[in-house]
C-alpha atoms as a PDB file:
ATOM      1  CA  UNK A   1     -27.890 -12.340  32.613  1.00  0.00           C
ATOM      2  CA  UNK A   2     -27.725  -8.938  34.034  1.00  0.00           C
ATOM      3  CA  UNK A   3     -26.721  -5.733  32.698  1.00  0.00           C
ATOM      4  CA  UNK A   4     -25.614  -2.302  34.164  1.00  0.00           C
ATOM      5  CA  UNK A   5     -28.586  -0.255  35.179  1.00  0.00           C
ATOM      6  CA  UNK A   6     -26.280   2.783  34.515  1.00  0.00           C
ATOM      7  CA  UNK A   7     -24.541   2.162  31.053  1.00  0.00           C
ATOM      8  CA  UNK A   8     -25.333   3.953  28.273  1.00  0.00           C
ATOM      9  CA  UNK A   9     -25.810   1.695  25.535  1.00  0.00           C
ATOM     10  CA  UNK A  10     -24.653   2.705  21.706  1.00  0.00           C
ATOM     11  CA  UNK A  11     -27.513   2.423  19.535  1.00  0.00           C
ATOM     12  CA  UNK A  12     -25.131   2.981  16.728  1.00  0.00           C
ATOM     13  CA  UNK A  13     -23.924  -0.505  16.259  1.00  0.00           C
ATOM     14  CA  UNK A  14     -27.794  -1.847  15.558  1.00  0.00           C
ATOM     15  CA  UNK A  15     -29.665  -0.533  12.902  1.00  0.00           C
ATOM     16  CA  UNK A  16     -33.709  -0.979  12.886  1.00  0.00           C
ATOM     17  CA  UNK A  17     -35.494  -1.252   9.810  1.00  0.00           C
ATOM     18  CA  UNK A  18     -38.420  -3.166  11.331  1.00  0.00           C
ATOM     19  CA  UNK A  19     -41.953  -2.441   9.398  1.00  0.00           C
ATOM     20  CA  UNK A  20     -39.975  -1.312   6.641  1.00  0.00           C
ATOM     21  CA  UNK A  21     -40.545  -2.524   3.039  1.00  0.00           C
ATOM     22  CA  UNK A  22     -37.516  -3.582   0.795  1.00  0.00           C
ATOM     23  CA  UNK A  23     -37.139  -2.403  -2.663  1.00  0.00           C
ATOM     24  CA  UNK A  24     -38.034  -4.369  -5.265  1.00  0.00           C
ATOM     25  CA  UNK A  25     -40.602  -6.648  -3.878  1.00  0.00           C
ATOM     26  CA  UNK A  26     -37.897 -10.198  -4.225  1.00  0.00           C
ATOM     27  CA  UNK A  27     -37.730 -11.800  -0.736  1.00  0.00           C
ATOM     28  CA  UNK A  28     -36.295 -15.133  -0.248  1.00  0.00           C
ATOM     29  CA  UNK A  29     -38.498 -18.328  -0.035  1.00  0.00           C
ATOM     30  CA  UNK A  30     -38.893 -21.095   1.768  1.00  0.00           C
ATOM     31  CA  UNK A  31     -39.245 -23.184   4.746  1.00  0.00           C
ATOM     32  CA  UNK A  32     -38.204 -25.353   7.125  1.00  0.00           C
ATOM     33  CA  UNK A  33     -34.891 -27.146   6.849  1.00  0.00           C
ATOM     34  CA  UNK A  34     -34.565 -27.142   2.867  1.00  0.00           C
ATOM     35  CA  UNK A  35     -34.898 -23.681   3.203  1.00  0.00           C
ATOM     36  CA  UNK A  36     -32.768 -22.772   6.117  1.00  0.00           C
ATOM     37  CA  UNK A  37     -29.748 -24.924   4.528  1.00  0.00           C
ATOM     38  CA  UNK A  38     -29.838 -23.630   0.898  1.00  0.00           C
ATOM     39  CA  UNK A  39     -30.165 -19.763   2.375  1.00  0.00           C
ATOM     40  CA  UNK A  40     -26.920 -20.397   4.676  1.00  0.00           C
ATOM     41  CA  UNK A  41     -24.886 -22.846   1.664  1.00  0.00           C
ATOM     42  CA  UNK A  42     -25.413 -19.220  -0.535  1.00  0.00           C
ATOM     43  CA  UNK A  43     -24.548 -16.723   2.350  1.00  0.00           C
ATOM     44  CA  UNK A  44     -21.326 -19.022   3.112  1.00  0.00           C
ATOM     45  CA  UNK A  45     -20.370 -20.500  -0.221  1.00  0.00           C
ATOM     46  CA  UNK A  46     -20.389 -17.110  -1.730  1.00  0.00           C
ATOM     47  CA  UNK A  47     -23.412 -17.540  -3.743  1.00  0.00           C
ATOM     48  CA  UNK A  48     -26.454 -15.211  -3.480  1.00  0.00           C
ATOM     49  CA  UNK A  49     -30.153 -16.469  -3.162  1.00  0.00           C
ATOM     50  CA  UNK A  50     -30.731 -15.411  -6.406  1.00  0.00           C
ATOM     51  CA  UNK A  51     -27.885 -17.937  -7.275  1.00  0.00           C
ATOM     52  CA  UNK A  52     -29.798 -20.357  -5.869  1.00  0.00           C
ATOM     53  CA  UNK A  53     -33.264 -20.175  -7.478  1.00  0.00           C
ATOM     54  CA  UNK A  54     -34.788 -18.998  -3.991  1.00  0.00           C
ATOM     55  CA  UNK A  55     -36.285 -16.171  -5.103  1.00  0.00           C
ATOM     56  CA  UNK A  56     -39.395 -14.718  -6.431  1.00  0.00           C
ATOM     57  CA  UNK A  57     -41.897 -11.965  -6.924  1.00  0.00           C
ATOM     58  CA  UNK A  58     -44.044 -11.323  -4.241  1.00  0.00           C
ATOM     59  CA  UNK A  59     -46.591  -8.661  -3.649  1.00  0.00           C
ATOM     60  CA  UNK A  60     -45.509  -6.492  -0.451  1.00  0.00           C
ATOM     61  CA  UNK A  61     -47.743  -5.644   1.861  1.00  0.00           C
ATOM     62  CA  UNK A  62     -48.073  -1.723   2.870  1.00  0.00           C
ATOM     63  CA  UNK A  63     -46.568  -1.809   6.194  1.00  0.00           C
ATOM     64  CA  UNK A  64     -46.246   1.028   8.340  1.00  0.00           C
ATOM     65  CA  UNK A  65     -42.663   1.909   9.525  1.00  0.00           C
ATOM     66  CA  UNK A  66     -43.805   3.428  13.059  1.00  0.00           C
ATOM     67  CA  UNK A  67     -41.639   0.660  14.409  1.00  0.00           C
ATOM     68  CA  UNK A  68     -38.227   1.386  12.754  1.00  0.00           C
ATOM     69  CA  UNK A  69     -35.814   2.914  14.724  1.00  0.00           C
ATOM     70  CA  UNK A  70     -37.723   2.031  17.476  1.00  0.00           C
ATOM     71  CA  UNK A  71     -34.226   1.124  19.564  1.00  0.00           C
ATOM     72  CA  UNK A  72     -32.994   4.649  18.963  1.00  0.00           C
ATOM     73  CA  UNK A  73     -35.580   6.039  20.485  1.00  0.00           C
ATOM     74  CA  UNK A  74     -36.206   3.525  23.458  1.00  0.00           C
ATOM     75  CA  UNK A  75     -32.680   1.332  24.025  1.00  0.00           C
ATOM     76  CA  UNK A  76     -30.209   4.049  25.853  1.00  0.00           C
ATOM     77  CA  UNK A  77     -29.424   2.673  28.898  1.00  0.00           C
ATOM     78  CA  UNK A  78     -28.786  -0.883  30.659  1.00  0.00           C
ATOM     79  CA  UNK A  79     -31.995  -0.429  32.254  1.00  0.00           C
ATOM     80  CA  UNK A  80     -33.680  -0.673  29.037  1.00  0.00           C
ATOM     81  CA  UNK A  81     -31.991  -3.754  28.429  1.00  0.00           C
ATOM     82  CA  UNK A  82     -32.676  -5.672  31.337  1.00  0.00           C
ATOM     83  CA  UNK A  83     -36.668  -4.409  30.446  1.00  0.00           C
ATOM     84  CA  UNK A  84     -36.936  -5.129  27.209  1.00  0.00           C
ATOM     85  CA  UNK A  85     -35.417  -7.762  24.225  1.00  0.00           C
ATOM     86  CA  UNK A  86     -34.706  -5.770  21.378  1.00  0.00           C
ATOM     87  CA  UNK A  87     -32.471  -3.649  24.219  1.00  0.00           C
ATOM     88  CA  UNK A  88     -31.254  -6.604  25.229  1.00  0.00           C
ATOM     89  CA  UNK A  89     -30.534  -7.312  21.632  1.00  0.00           C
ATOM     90  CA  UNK A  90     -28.656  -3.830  21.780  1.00  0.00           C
ATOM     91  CA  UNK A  91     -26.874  -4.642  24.862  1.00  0.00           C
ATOM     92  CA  UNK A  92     -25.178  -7.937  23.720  1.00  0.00           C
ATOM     93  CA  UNK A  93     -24.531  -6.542  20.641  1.00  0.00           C
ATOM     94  CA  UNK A  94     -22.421  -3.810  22.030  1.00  0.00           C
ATOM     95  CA  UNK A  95     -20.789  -6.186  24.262  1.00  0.00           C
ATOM     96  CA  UNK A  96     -19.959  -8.802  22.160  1.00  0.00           C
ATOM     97  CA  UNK A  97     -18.161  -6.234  20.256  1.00  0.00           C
ATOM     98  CA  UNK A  98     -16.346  -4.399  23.152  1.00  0.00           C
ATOM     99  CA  UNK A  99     -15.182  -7.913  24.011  1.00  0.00           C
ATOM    100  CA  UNK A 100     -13.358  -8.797  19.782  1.00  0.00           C
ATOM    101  CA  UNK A 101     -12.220  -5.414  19.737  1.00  0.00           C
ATOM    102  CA  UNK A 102     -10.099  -5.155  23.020  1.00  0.00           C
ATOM    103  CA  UNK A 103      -9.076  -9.050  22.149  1.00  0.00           C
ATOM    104  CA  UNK A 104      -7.716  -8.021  18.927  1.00  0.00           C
ATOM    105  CA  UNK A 105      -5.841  -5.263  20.421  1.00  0.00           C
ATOM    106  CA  UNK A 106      -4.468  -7.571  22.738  1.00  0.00           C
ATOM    107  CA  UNK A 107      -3.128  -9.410  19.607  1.00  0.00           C
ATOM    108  CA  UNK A 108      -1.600  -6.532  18.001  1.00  0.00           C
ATOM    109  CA  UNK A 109      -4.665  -6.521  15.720  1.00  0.00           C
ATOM    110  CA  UNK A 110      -7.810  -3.962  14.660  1.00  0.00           C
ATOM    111  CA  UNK A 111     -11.100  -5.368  15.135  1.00  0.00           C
ATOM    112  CA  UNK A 112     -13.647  -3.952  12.229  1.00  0.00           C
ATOM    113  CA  UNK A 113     -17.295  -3.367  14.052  1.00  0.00           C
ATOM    114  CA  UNK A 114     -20.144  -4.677  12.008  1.00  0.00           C
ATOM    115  CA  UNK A 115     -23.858  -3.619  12.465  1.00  0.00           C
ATOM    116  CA  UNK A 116     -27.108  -5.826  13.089  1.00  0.00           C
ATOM    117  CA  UNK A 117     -30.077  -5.038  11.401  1.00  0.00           C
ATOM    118  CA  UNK A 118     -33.871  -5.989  13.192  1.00  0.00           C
ATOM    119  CA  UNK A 119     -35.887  -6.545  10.848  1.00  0.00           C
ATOM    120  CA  UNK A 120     -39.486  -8.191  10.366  1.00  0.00           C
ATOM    121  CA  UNK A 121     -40.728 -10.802   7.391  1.00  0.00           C
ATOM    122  CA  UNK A 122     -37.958 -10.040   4.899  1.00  0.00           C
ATOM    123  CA  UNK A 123     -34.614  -8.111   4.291  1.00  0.00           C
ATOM    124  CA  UNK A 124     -32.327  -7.109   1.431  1.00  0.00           C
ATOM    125  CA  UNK A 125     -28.820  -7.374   2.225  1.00  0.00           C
ATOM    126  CA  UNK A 126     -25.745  -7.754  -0.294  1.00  0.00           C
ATOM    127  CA  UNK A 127     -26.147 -11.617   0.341  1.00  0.00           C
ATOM    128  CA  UNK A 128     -29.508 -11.315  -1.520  1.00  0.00           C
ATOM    129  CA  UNK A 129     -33.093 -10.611  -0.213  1.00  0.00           C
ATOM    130  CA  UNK A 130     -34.301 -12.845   2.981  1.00  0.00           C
ATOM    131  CA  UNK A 131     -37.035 -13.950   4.880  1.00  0.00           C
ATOM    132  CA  UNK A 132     -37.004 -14.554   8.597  1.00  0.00           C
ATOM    133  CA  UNK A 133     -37.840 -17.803   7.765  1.00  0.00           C
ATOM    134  CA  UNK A 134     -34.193 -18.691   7.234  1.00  0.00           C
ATOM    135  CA  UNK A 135     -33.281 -17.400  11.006  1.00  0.00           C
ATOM    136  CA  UNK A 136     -30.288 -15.093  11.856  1.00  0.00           C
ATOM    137  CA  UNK A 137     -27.441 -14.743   9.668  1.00  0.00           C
ATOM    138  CA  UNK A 138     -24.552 -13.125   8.908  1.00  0.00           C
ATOM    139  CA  UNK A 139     -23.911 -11.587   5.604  1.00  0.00           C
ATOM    140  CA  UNK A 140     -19.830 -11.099   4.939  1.00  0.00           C
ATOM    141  CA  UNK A 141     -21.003  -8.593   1.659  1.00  0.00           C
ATOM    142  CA  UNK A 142     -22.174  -6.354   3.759  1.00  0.00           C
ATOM    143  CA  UNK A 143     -20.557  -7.101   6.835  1.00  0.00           C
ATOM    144  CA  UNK A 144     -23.555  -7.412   8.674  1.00  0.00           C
ATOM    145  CA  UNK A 145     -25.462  -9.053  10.684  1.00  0.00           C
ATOM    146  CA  UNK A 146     -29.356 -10.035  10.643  1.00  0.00           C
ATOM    147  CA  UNK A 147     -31.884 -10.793  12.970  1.00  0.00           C
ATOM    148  CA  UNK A 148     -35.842 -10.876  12.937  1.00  0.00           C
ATOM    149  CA  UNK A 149     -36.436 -10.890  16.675  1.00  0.00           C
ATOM    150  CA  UNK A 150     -39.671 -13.150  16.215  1.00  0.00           C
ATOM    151  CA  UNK A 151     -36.923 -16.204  15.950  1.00  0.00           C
ATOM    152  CA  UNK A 152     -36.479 -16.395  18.956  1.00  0.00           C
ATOM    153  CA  UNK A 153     -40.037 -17.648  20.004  1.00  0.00           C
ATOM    154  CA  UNK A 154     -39.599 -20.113  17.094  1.00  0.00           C
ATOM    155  CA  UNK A 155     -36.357 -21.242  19.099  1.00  0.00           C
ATOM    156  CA  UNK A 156     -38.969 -22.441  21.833  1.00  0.00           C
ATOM    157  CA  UNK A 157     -41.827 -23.335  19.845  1.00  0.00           C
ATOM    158  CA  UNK A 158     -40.114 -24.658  16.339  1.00  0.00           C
ATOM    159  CA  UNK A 159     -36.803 -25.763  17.878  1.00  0.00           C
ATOM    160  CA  UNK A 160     -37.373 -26.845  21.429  1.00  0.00           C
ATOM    161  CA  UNK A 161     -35.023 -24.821  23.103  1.00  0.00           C
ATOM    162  CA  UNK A 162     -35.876 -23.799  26.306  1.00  0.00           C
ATOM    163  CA  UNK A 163     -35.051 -19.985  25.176  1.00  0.00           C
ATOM    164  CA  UNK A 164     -34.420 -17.285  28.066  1.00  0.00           C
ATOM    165  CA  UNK A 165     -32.281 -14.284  27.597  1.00  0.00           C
ATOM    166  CA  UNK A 166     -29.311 -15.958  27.825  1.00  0.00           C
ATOM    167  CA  UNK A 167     -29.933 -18.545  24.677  1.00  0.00           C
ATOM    168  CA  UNK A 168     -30.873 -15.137  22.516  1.00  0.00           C
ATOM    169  CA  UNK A 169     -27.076 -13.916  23.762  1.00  0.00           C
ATOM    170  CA  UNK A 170     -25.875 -17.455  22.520  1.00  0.00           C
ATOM    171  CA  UNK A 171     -27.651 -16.585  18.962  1.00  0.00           C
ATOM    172  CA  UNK A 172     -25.900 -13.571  18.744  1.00  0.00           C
ATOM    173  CA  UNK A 173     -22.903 -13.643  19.711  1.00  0.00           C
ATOM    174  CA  UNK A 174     -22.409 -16.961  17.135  1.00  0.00           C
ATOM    175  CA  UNK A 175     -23.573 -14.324  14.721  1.00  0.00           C
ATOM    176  CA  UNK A 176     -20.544 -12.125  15.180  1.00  0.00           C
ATOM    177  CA  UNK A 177     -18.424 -15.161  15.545  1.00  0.00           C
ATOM    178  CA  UNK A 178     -19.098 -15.439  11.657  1.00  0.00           C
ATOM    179  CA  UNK A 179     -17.640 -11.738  11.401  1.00  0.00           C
ATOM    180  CA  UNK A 180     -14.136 -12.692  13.609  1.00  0.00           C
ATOM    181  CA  UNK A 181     -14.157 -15.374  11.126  1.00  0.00           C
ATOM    182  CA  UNK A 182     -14.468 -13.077   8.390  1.00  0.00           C
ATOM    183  CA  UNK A 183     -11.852 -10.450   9.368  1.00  0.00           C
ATOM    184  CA  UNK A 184      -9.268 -13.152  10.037  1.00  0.00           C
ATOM    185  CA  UNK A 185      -9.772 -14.682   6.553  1.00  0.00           C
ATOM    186  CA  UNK A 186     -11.642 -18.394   7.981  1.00  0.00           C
ATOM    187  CA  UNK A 187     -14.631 -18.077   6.837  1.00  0.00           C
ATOM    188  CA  UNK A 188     -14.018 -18.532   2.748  1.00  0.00           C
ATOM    189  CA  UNK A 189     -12.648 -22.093   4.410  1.00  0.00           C
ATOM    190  CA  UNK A 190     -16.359 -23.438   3.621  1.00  0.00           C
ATOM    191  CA  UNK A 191     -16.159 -22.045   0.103  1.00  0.00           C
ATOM    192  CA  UNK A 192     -15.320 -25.695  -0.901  1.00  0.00           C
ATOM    193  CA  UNK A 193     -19.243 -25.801  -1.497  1.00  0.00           C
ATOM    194  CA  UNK A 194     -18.778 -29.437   0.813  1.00  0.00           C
ATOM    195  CA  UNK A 195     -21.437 -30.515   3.602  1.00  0.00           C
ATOM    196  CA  UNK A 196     -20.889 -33.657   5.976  1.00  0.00           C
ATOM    197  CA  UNK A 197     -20.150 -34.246   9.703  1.00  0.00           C
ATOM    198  CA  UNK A 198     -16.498 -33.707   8.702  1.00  0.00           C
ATOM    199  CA  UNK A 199     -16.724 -30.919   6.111  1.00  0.00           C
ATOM    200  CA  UNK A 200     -15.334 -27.349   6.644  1.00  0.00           C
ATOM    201  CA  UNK A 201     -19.026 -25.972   6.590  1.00  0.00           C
ATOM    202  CA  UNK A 202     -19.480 -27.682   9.855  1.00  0.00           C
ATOM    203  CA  UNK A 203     -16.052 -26.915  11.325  1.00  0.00           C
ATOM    204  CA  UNK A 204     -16.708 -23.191  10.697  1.00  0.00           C
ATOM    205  CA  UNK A 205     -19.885 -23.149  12.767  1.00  0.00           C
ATOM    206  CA  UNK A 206     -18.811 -24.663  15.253  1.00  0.00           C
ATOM    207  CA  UNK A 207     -15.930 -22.165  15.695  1.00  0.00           C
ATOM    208  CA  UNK A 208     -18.243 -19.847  15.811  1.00  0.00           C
ATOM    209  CA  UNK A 209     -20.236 -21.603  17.999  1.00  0.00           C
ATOM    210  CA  UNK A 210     -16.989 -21.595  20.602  1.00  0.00           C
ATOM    211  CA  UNK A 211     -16.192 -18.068  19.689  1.00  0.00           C
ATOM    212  CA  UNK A 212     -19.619 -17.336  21.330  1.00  0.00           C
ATOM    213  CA  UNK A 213     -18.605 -19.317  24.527  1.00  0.00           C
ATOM    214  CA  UNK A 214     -15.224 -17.283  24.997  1.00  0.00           C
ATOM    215  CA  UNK A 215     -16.907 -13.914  25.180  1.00  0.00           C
ATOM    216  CA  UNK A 216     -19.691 -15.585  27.571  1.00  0.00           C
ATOM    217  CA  UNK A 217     -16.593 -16.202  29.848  1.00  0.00           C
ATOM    218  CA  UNK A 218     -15.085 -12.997  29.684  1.00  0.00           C
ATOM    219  CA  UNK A 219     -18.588 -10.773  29.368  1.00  0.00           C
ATOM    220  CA  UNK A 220     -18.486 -10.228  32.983  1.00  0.00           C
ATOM    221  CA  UNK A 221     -14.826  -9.187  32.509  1.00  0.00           C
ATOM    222  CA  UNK A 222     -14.634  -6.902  29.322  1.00  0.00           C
ATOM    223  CA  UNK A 223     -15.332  -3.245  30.516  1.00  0.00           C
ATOM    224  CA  UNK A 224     -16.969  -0.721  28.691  1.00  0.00           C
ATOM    225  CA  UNK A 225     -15.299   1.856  27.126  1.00  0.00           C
ATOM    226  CA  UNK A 226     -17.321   4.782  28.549  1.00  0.00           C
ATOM    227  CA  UNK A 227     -17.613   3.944  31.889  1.00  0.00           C
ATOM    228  CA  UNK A 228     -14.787   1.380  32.920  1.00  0.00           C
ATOM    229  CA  UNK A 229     -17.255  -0.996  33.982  1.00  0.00           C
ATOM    230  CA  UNK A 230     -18.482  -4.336  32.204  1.00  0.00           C
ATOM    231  CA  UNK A 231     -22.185  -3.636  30.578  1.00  0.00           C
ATOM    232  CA  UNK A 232     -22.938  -7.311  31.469  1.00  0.00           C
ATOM    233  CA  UNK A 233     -22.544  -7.719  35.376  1.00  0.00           C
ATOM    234  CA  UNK A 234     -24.173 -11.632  36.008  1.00  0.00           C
ATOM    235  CA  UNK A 235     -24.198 -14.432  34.036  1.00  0.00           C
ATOM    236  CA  UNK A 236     -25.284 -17.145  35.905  1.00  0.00           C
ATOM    237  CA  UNK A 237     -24.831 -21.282  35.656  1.00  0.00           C
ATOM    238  CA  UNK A 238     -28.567 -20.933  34.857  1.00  0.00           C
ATOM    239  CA  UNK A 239     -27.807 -18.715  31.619  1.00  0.00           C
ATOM    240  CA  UNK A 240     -25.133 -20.982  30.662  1.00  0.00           C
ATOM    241  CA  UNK A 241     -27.408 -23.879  30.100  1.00  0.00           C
ATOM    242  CA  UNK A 242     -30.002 -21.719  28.203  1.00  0.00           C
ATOM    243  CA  UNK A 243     -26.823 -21.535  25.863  1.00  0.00           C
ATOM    244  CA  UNK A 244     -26.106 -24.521  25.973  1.00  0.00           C
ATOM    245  CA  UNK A 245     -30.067 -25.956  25.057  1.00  0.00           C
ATOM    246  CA  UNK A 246     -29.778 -22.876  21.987  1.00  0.00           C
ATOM    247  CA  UNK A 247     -26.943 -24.879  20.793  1.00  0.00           C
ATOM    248  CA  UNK A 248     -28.562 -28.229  20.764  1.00  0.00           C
ATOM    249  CA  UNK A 249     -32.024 -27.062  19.288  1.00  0.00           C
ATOM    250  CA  UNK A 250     -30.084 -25.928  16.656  1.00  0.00           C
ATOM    251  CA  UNK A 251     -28.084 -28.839  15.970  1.00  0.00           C
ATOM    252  CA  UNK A 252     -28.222 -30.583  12.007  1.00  0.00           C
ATOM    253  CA  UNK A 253     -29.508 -33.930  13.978  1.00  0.00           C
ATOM    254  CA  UNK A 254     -31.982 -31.989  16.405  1.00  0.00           C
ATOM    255  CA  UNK A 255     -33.444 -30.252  13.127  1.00  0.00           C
ATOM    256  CA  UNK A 256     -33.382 -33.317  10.172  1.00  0.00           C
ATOM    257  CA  UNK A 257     -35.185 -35.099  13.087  1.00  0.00           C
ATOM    258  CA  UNK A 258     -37.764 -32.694  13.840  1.00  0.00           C
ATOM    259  CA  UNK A 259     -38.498 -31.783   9.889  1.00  0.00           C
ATOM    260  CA  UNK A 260     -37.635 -34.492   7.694  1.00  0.00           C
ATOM    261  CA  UNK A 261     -38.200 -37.488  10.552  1.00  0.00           C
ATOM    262  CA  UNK A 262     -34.783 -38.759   9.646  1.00  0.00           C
ATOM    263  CA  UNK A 263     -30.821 -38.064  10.246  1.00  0.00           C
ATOM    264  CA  UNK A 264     -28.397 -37.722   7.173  1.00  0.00           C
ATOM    265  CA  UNK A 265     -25.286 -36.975   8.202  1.00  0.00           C
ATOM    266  CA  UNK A 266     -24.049 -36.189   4.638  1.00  0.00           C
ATOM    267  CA  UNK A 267     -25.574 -32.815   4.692  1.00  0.00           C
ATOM    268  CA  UNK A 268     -24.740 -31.380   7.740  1.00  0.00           C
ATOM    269  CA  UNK A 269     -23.781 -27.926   7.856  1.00  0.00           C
ATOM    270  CA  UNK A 270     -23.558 -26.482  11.256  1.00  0.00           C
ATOM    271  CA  UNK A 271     -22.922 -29.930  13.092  1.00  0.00           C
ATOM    272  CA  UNK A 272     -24.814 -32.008  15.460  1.00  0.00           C
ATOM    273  CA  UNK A 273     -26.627 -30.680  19.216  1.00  0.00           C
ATOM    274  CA  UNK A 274     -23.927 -32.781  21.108  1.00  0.00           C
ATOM    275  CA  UNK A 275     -21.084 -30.915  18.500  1.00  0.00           C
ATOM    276  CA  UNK A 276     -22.422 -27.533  19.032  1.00  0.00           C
ATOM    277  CA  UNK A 277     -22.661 -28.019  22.328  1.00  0.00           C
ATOM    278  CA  UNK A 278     -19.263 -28.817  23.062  1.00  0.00           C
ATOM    279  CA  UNK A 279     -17.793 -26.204  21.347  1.00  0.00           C
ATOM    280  CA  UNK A 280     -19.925 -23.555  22.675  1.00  0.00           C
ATOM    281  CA  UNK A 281     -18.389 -25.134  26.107  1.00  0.00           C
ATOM    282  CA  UNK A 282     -15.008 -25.830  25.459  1.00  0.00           C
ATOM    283  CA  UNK A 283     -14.751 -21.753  24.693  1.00  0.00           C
ATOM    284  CA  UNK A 284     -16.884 -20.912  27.915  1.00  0.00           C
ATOM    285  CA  UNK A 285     -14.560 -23.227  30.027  1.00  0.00           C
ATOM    286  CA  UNK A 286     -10.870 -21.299  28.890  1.00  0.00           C
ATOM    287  CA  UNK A 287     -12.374 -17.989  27.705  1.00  0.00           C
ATOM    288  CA  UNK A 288      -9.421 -18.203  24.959  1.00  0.00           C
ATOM    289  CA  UNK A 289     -10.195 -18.365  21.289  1.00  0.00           C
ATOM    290  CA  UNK A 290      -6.771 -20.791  20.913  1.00  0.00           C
ATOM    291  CA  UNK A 291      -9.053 -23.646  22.247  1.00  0.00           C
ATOM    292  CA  UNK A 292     -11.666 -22.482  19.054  1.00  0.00           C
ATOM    293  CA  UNK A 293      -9.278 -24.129  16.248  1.00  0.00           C
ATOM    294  CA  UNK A 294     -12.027 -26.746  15.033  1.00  0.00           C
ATOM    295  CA  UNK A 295      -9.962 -27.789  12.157  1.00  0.00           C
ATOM    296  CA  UNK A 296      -7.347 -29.393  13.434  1.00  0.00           C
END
């Protein structure tokens, strides 16, 4: 993946908080997959970690926050982003949004932009206060989403995935998937508090997970509003299967396997690596978000 040397990227759509403490010293806990399922049932059911007896008092370190706004400082052009991940981060971000907001023009529709916030160890968002050990998320009470950038070396080490730039574009663009969802009214669809292969939980990720794949297709071809010309100017067969591996690491089976030794269908939430996988594909392979209807 390669992005314009010459594009100015807009800072404004990330927001970095990392080395900051959050108020009140609550952070989310847990671990593993236990953790990582209840965090995403409360964020997508409606119901906050609080809600869900995840939370407790912890002691905060004192942290320095040198680091925060680090990306407004360093992250301004494409040059940056091809240098540097959390530019990257900035990059795809801004892309990813340039591409749903020209599509929902094209449908006679307004496209609502929605921030990501780096942060490191924990977070407090409207969805409740998190640790990076639940991964990236979106949070539809805020409208934002959230990303502790350290994840993505857990994607190789924890996960198995054989990472690259291109599989940390995968994880965020699935992110804002979750937001499409959200401004076209899908998302409450997993509000039936259900998991299974078959449940609506599942059939909302992977939309999301082919909502990622149409705006790999059409990356090359969205342009960017200052300059005319796309931000991202190469993605490669190479990147596409770094996507593709993302979408398998991540997959309920891949995970229940690699924590809990065992497979159990019955609580699937985000669907299996072969699912995932094909979904993320089918919306690379027509660029169209028609082919993303997952509950039919």
């Amino acid at each position: 993946m390669q992005f314009d040397d010459d594009a100015r990227l807009d800072t404004s759509e990330v927001q970095d908080v990392r080395g900051s403490r959050i108020p009140g010293g609550r952070a989310t806990i847990g671990g593993g997959l236990a953790g990582v399922i209840a965090l995403l049932l409360g964020l997508f059911f409606g119901v906050g970690p609080d809600d869900l007896g995840l939370t407790s008092e912890n002691d905060q370190p004192s942290v320095s926050s040198s680091s925060a706004a680090q990306v407004q400082r360093s992250c301004l052009t494409g040059q940056d982003a091809n240098a540097a991940e959390d530019c990257r981060t900035v990059a795809v971000v801004n892309s990813v949004q340039d591409f749903w907001d020209q599509e929902f023009q094209r449908r006679q529709a307004r496209y609502s932009g929605a921030r990501t916030v780096l942060f490191t160890g924990q977070v407090s968002t409207a969805c409740g206060n998190a640790t990076s050990a639940v991964g990236p998320f979106y949070c539809p009470g805020d409208r934002k989403v959230y990303l502790d950038l350290g994840f993505f070396q857990e994607l190789r080490s924890e996960f198995g995935s054989s990472g690259g730039p291109f599989a940390q574009a995968y994880v965020v663009a699935h992110e804002y998937g979750h937001h499409v969802q959200n401004l076209m009214g899908t998302l409450r669809r997993a509000q039936d508090g259900r998991t299974g292969a078959d449940s609506n939980a599942v059939k909302v990720e992977l939309q999301a997970d082919c909502y990622a794949g149409v705006w790999a297709r059409r990356a090359t071809r969205t342009p960017d509003p200052q300059t005319g010309r796309p931000l991202i100017t190469q993605v490669t067969d190479a990147d596409v299967r770094d996507g593709l591996d993302a979408a398998a690491a991540v997959g309920d089976d891949r995970i229940q396997e690699r924590f809990q030794g065992r497979v159990t269908p019955e609580s699937w939430t985000h669907g299996s690596a072969e699912q995932r996988q094909q979904w993320f594909y089918e919306g690379f392979r027509y660029g169209d978000m028609a082919r993303c209807n997952t509950f039919r």
